[in-house]
N, C-alpha and C. Protein backbone atom coordinates (compact mmCIF):
# COMPACT_ATOMS: atom_id res chain seq x y z
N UNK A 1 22.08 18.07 22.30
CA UNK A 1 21.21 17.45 21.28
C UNK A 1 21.03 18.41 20.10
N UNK A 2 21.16 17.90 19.09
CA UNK A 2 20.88 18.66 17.60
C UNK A 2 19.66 19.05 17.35
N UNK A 3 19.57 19.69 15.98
CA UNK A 3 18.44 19.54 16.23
C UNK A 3 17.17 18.41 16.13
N UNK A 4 15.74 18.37 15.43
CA UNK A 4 14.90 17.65 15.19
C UNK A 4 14.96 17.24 13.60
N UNK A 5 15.10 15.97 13.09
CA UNK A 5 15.35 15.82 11.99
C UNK A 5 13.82 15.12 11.69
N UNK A 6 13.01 15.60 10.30
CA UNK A 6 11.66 14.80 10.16
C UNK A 6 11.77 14.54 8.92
N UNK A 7 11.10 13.51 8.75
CA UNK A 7 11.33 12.43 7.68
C UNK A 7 10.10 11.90 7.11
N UNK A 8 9.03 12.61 5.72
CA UNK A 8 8.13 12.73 5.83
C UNK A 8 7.60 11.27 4.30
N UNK A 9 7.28 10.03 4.34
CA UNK A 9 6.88 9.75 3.04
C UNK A 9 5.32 9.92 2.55
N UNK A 10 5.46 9.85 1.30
CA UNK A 10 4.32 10.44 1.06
C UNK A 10 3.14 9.07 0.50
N UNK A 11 1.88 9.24 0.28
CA UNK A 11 1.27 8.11 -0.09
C UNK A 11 0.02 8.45 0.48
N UNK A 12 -1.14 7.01 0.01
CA UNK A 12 -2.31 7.09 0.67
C UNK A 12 -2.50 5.83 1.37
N UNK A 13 -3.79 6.54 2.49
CA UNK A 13 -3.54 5.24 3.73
C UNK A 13 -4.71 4.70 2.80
N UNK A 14 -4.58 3.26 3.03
CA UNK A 14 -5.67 2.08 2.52
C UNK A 14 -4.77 0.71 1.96
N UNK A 15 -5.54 0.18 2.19
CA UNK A 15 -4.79 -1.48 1.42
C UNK A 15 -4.83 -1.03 -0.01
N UNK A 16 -5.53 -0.65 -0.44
CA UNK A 16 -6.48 -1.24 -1.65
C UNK A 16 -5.07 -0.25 -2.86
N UNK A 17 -4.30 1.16 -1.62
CA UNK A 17 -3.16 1.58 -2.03
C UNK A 17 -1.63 1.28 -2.04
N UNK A 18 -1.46 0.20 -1.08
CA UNK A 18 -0.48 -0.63 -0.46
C UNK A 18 0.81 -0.82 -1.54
N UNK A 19 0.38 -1.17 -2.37
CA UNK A 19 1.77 -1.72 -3.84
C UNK A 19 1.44 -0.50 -4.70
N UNK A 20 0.70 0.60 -4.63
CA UNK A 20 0.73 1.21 -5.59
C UNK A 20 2.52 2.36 -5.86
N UNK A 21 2.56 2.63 -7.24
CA UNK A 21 3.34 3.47 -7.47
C UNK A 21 2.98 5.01 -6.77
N UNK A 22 2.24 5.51 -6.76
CA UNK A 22 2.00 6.89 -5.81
C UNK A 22 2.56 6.53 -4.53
N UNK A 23 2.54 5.27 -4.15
CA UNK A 23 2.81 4.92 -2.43
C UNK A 23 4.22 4.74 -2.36
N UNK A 24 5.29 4.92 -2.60
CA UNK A 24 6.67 4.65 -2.95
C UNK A 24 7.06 5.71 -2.09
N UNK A 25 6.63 6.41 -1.45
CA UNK A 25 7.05 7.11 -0.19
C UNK A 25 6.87 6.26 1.19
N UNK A 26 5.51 6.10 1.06
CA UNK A 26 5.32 5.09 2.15
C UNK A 26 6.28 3.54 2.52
N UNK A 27 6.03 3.36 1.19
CA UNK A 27 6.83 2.22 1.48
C UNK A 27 8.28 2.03 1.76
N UNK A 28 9.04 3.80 1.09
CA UNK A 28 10.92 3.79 2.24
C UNK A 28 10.70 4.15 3.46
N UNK A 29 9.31 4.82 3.84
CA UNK A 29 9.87 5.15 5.33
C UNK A 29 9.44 3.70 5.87
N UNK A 30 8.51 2.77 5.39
CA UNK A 30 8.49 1.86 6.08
C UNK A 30 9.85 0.90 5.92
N UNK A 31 10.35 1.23 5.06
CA UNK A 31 11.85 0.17 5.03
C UNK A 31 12.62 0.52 6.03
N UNK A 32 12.52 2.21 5.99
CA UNK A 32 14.03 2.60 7.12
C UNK A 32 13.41 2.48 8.25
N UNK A 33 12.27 2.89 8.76
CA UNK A 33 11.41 1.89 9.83
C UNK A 33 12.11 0.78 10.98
N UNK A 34 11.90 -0.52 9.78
CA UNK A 34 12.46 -1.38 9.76
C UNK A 34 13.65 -1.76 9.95
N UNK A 35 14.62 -1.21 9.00
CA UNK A 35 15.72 -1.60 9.21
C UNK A 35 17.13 -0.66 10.50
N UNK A 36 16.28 0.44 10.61
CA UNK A 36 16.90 0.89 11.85
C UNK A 36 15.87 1.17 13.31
N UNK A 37 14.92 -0.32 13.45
CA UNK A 37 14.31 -0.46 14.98
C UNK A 37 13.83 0.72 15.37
N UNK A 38 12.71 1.39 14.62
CA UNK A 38 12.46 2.28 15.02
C UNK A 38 10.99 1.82 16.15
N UNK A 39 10.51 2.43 17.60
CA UNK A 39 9.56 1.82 18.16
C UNK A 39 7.91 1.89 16.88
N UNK A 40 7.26 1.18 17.47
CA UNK A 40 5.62 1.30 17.17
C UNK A 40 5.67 2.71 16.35
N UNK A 41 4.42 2.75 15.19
CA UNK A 41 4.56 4.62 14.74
C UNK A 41 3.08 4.38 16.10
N UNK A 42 2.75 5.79 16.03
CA UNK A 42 1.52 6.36 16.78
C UNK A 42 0.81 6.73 16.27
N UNK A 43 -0.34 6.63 15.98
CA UNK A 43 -1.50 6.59 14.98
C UNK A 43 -2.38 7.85 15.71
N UNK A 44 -1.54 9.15 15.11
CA UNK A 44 -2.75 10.20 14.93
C UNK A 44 -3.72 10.67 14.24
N UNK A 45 -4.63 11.68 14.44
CA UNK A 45 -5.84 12.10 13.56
C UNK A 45 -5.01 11.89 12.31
N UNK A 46 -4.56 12.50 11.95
CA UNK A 46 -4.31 12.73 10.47
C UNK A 46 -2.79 12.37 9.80
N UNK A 47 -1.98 11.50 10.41
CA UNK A 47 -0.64 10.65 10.03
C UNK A 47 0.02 9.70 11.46
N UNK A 48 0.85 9.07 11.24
CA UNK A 48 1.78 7.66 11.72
C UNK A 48 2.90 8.44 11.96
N UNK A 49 3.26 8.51 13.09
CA UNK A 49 4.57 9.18 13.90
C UNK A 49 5.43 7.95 14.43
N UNK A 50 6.58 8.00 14.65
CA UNK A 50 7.32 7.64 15.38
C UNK A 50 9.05 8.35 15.07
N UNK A 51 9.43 7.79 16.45
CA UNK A 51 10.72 8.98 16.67
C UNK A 51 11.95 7.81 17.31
N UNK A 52 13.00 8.47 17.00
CA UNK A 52 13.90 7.43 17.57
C UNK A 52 15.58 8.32 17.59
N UNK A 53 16.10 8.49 18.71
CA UNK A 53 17.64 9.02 18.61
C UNK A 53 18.96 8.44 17.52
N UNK A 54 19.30 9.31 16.36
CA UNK A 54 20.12 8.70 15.99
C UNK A 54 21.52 9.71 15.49
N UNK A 55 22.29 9.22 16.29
CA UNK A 55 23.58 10.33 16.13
C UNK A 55 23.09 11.51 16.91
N UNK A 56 22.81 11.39 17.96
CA UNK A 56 22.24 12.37 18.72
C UNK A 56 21.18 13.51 17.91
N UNK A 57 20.69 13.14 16.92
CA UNK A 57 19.57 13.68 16.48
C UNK A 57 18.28 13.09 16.99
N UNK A 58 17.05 13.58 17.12
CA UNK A 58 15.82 13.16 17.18
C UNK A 58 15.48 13.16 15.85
N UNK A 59 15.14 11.73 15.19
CA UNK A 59 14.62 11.65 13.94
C UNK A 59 12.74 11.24 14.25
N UNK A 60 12.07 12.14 13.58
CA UNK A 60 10.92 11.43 13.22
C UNK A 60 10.41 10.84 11.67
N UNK A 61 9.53 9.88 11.59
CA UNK A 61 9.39 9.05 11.19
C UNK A 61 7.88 9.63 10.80
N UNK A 62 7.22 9.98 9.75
CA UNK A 62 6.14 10.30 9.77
C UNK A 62 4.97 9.78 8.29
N UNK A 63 3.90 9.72 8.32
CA UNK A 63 3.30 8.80 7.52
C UNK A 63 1.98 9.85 7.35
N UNK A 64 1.74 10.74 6.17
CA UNK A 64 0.34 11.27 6.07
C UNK A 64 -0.85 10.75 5.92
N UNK A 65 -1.94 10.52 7.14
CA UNK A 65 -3.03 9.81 6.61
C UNK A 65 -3.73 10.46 5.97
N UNK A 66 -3.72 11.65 5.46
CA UNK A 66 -4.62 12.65 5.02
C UNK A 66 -5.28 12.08 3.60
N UNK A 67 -4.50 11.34 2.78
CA UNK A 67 -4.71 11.20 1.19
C UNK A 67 -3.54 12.46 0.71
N UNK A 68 -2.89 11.73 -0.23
CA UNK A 68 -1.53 12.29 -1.01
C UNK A 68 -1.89 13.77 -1.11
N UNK A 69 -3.17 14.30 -2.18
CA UNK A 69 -3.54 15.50 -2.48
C UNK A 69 -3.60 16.65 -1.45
N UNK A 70 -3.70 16.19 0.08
CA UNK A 70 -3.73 16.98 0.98
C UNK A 70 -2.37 16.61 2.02
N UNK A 71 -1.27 16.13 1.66
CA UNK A 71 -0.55 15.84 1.98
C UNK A 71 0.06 17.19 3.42
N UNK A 72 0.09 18.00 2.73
CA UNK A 72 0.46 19.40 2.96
C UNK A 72 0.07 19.56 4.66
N UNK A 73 -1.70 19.16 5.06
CA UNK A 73 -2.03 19.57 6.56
C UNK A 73 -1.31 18.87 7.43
N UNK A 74 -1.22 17.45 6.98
CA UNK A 74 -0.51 16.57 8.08
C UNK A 74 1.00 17.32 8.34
N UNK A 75 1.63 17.12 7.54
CA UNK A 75 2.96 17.82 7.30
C UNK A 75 2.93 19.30 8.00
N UNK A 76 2.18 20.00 8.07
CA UNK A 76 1.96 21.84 8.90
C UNK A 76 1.91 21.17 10.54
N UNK A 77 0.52 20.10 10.22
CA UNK A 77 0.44 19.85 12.22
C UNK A 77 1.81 19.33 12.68
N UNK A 78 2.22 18.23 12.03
CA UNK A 78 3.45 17.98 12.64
C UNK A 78 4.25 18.80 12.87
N UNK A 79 5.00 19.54 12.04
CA UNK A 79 5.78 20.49 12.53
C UNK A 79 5.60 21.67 13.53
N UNK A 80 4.39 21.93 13.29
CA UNK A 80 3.77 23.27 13.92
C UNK A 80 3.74 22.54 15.57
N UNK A 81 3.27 21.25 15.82
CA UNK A 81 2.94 20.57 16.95
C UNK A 81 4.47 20.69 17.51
N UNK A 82 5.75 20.71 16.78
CA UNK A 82 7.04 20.84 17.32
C UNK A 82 8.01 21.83 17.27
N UNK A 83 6.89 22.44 16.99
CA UNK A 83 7.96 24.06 17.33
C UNK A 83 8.26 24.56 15.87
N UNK A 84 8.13 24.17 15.01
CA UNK A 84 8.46 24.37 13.38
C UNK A 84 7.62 25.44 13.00
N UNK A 85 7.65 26.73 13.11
CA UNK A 85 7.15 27.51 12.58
C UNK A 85 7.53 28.13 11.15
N UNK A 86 8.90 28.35 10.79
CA UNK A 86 9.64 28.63 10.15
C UNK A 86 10.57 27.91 9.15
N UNK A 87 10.91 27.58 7.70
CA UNK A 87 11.62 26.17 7.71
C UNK A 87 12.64 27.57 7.01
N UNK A 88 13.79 26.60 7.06
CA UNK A 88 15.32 27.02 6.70
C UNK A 88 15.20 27.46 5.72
N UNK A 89 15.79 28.74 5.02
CA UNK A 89 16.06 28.82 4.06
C UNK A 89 16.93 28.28 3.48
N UNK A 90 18.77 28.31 4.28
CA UNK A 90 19.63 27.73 4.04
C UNK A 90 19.92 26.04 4.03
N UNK A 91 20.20 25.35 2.97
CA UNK A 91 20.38 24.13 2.43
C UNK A 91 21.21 23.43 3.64
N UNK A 92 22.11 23.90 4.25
CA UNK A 92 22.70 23.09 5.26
C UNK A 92 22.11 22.86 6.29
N UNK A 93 21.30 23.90 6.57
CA UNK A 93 20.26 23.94 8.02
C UNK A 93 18.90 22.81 7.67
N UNK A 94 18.87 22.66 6.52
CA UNK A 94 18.04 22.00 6.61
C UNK A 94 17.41 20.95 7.04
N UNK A 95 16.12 20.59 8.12
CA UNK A 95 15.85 19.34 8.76
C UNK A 95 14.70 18.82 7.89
N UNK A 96 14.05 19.31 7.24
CA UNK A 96 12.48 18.78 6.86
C UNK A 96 12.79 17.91 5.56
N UNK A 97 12.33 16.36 5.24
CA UNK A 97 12.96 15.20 4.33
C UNK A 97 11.60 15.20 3.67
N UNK A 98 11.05 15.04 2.26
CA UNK A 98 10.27 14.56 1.74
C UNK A 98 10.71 13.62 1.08
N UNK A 99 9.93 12.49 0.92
CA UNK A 99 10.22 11.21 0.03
C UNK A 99 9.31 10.49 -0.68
N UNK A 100 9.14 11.11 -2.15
CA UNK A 100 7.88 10.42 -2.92
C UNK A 100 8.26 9.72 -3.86
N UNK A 101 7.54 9.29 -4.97
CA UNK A 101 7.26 9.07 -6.25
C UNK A 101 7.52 10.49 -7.20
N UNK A 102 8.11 9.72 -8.37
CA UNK A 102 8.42 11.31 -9.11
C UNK A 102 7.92 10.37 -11.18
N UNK A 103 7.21 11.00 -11.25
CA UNK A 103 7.12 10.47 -12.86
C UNK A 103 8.14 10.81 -13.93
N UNK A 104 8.59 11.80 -13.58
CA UNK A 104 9.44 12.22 -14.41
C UNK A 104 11.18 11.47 -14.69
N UNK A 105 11.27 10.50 -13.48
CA UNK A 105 12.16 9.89 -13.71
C UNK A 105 12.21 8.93 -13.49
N UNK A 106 13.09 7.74 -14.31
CA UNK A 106 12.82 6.17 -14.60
C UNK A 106 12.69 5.31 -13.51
N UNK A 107 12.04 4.13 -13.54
CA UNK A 107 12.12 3.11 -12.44
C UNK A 107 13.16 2.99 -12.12
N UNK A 108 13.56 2.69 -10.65
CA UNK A 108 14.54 2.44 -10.32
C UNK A 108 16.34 3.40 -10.15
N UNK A 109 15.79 4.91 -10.50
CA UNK A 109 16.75 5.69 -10.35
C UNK A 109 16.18 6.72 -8.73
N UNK A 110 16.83 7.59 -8.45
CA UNK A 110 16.15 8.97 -7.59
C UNK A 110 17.03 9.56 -7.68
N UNK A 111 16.50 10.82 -6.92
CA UNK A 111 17.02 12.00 -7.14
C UNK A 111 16.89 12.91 -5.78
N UNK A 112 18.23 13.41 -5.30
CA UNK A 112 17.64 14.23 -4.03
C UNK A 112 17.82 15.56 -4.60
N UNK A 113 16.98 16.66 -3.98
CA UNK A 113 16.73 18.00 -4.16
C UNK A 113 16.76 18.73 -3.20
N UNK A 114 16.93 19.91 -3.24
CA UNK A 114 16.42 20.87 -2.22
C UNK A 114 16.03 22.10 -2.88
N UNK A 115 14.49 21.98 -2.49
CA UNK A 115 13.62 23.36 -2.90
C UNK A 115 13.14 22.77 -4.42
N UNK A 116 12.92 23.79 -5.02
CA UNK A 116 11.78 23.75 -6.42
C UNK A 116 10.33 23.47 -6.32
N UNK A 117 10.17 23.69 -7.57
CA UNK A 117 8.66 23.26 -7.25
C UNK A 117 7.84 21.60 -7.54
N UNK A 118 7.17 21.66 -7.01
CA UNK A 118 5.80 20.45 -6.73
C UNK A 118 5.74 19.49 -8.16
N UNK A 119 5.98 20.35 -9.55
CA UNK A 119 5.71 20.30 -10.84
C UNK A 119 4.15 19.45 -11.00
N UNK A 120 4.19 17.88 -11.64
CA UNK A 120 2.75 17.60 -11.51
C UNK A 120 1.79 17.04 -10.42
N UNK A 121 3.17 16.99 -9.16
CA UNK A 121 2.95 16.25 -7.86
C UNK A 121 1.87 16.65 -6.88
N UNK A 122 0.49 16.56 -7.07
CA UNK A 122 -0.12 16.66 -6.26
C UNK A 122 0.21 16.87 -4.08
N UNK A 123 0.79 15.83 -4.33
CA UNK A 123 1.45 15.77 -3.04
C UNK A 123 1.75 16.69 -2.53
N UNK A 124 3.28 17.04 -2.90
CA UNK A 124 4.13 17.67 -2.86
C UNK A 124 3.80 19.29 -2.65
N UNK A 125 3.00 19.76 -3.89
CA UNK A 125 2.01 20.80 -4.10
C UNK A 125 1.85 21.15 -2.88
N UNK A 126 0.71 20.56 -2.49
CA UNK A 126 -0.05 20.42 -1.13
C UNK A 126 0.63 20.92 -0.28
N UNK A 127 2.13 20.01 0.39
CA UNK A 127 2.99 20.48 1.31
C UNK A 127 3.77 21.57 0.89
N UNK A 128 3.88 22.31 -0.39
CA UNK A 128 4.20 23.70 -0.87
C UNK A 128 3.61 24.42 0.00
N UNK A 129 2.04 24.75 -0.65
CA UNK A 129 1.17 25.44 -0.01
C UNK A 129 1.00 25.50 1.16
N UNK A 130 1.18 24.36 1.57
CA UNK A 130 0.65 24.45 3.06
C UNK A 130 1.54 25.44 4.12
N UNK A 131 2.64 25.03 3.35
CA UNK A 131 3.86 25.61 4.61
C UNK A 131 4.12 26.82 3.63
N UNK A 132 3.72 27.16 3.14
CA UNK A 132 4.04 28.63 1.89
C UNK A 132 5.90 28.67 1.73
N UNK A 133 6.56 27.24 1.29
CA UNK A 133 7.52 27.17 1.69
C UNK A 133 8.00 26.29 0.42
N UNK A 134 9.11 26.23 0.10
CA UNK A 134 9.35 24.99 -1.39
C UNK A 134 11.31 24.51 -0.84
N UNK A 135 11.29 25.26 0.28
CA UNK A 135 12.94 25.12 0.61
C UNK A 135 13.16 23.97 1.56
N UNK A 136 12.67 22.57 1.60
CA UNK A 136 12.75 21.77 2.21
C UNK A 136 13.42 20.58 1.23
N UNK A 137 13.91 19.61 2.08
CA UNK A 137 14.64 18.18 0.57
C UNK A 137 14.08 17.30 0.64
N UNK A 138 13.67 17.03 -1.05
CA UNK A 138 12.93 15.66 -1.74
C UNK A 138 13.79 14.79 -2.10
N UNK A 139 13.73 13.50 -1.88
CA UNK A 139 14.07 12.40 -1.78
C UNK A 139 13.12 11.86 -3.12
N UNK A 140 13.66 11.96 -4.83
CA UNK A 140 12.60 11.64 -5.80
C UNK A 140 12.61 10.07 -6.30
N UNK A 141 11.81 9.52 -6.35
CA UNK A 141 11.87 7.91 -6.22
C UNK A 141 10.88 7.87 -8.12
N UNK A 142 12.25 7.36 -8.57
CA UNK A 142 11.39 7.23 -10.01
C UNK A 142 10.60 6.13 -10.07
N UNK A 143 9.74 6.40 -10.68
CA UNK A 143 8.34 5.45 -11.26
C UNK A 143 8.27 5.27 -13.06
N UNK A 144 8.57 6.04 -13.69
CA UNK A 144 8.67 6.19 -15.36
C UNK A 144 8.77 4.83 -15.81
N UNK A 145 8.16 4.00 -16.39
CA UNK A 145 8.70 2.51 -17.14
C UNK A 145 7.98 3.01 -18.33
N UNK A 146 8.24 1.58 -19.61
CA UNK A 146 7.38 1.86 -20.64
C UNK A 146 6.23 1.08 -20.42
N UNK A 147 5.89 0.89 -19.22
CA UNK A 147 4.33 0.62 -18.91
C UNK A 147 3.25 1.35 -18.94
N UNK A 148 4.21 2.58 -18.53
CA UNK A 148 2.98 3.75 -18.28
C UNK A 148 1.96 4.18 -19.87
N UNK A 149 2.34 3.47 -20.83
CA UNK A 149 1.91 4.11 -22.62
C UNK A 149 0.49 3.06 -22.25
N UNK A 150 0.57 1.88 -21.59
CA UNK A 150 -0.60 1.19 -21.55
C UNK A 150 -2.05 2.08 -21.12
N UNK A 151 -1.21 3.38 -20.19
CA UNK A 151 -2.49 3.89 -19.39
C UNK A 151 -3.28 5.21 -19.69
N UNK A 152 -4.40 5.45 -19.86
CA UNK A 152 -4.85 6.90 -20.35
C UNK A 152 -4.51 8.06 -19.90
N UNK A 153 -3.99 7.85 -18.58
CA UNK A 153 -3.72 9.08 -17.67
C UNK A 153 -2.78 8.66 -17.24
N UNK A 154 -1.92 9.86 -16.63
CA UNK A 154 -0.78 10.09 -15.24
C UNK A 154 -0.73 9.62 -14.14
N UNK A 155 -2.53 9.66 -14.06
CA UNK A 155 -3.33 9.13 -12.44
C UNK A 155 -3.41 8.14 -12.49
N UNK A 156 -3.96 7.50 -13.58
CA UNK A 156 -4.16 6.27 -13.52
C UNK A 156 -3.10 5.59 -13.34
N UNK A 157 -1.88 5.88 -14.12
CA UNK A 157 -0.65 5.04 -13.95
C UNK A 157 0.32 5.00 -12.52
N UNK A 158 -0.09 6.11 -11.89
CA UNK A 158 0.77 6.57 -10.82
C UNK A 158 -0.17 5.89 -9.56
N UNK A 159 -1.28 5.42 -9.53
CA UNK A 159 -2.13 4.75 -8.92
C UNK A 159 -2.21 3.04 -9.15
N UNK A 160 -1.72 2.88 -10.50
CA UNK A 160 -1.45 1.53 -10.68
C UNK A 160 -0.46 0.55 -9.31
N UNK A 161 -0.29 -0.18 -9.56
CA UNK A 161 0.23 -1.05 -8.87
C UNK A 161 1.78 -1.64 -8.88
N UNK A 162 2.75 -1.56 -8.96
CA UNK A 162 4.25 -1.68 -9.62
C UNK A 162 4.26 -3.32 -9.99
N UNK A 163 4.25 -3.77 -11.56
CA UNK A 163 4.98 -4.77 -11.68
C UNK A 163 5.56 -5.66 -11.13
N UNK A 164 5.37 -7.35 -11.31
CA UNK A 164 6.27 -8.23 -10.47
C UNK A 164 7.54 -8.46 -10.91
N UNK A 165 7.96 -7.75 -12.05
CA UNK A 165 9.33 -7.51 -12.82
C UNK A 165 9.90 -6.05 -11.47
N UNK A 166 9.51 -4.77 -11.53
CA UNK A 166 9.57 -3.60 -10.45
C UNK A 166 9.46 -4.26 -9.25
N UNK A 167 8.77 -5.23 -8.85
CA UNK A 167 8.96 -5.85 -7.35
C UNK A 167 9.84 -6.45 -6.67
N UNK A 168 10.46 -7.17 -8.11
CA UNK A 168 11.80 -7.61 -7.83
C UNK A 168 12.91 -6.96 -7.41
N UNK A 169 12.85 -5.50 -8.29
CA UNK A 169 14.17 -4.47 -8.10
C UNK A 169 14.17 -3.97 -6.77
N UNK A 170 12.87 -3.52 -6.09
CA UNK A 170 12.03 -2.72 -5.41
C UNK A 170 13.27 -2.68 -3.92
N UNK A 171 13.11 -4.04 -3.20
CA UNK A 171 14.45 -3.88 -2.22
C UNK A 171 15.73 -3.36 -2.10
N UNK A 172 16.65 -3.84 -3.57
CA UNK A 172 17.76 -3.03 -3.65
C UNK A 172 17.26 -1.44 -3.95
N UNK A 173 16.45 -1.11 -4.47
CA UNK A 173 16.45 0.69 -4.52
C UNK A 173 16.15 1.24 -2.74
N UNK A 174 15.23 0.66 -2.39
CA UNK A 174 15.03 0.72 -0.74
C UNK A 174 16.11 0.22 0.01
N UNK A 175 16.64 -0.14 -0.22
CA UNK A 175 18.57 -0.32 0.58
C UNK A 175 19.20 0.79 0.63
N UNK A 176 19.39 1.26 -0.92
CA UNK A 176 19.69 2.68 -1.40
C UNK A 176 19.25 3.51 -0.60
N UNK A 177 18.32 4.12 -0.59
CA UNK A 177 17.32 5.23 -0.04
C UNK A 177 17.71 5.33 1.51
N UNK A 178 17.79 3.83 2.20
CA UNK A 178 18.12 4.01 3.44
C UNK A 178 19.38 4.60 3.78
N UNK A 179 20.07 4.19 2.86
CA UNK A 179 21.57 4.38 3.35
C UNK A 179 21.89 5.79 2.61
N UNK A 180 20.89 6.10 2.05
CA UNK A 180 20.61 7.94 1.46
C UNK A 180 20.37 8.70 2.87
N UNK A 181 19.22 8.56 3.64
CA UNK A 181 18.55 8.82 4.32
C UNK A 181 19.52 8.67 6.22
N UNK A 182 20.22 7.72 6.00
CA UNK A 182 21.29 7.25 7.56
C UNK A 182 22.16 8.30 7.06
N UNK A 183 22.93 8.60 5.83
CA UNK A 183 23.60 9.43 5.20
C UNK A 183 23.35 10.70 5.65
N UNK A 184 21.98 11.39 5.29
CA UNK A 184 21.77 12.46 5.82
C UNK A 184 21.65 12.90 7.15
N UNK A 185 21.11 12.12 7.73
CA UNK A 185 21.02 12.21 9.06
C UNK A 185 22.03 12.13 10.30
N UNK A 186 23.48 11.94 9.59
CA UNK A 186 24.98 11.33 10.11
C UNK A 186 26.04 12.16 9.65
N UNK A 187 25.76 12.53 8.54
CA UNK A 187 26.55 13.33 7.95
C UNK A 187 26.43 14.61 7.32
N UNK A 188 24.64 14.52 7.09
CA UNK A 188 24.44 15.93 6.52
C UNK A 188 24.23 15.92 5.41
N UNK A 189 23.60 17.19 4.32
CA UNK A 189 22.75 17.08 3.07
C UNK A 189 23.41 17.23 1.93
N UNK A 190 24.89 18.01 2.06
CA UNK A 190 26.08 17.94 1.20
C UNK A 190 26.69 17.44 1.11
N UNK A 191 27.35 16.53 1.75
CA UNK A 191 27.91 15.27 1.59
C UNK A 191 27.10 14.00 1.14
N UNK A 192 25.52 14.09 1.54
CA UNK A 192 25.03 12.53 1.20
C UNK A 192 24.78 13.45 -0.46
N UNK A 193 24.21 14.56 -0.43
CA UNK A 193 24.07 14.81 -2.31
C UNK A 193 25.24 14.29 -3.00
N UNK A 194 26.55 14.71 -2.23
CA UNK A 194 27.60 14.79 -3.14
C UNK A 194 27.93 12.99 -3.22
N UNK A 195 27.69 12.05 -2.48
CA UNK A 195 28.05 10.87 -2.53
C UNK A 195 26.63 10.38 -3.36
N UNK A 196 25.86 10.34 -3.42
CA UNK A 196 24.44 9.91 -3.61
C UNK A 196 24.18 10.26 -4.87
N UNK A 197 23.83 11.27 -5.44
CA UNK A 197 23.65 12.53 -6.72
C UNK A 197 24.21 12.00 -7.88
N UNK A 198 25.58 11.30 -8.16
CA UNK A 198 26.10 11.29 -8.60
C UNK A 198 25.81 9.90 -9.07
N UNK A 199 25.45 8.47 -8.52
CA UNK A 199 24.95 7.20 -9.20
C UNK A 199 24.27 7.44 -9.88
């Protein structure tokens, strides 16, 4: 058996956050969820687990209930709860997946990474700090439209709700992501960049 592959989206738990643009983490792990039968998640103190064998990896499936800004503790217990003391420096070794919202780039594009920093991402930040660590891969899910000029703030817009024009697109980019995400997990983080990176 390989090793433990974790697969972290980011977001806040509540309805009232459900369609929002900040939640665009939540909502791919709930696609790949879905579309590869993963069992029940498990509803701990502080995030939504579930795990499932794929390609002889153990993938988990994980959901921060913490609120986005503290993203970071859920993300330490989990790993720490599995032996993760240490994360990879090296890009190939890498198991730990983040998958958010990114403002900086347009609806309907992403971007995978490995390492850098948090920039205005609260989130992200969070799971910096927490793990005193920035060498893990983001999965960046653009949000940018020219909607956002309607709104006074960053927050406000990134808390908004996505468009029924963006709702429409919303499945085919979550098709994408999955088959980003089966990619990595099958083949590895240089080959899905090098196939992926490049649309």
């Amino acid at each position: 058996m390989s090793k433990n592959i974790f697969i972290f989206g980011l977001g806040n738990p509540g309805r009232e956050y459900q369609f929002s643009r900040h939640n665009f983490g939540f909502t791919a792990i709930d696609f790949f969820f879905e579309e590869n039968n993963f069992p029940g998640f498990i509803h701990k103190k502080n995030y939504l687990i579930s795990e499932k064998i794929i390609s002889e990896k153990k993938v988990f499936l994980i959901k921060p209930l913490t609120f986005m800004n503290l993203s970071g503790k859920a993300v330490k217990e989990v790993l720490n709860k599995n032996g993760v003391f240490k994360i990879e420096e090296n890009l190939s070794d890498s198991n730990i997946v983040l998958i958010h919202d990114d403002l900086d780039l347009a609806f309907g594009t992403y971007k995978i990474k490995f390492g850098g920093s948090g920039g205005s991402h609260n989130g992200v930040n969070s799971v910096i700090n927490s793990l005193n660590a920035k060498n893990f891969i983001r999965v960046k899910l653009g949000i940018n439209s020219p909607v956002r000029a309607k709104f006074n703030t960053g927050a406000d817009y990134v808390l908004s709700n996505f468009s029924k024009e963006e709702i429409k697109r919303i499945p085919d980019i979550l098709k994408t992501i999955n088959e980003v995400l089966y990619s990595f997990i099958t083949n590895g983080l240089d080959r899905t960049m090098n196939n992926y990176n490049r649309k």
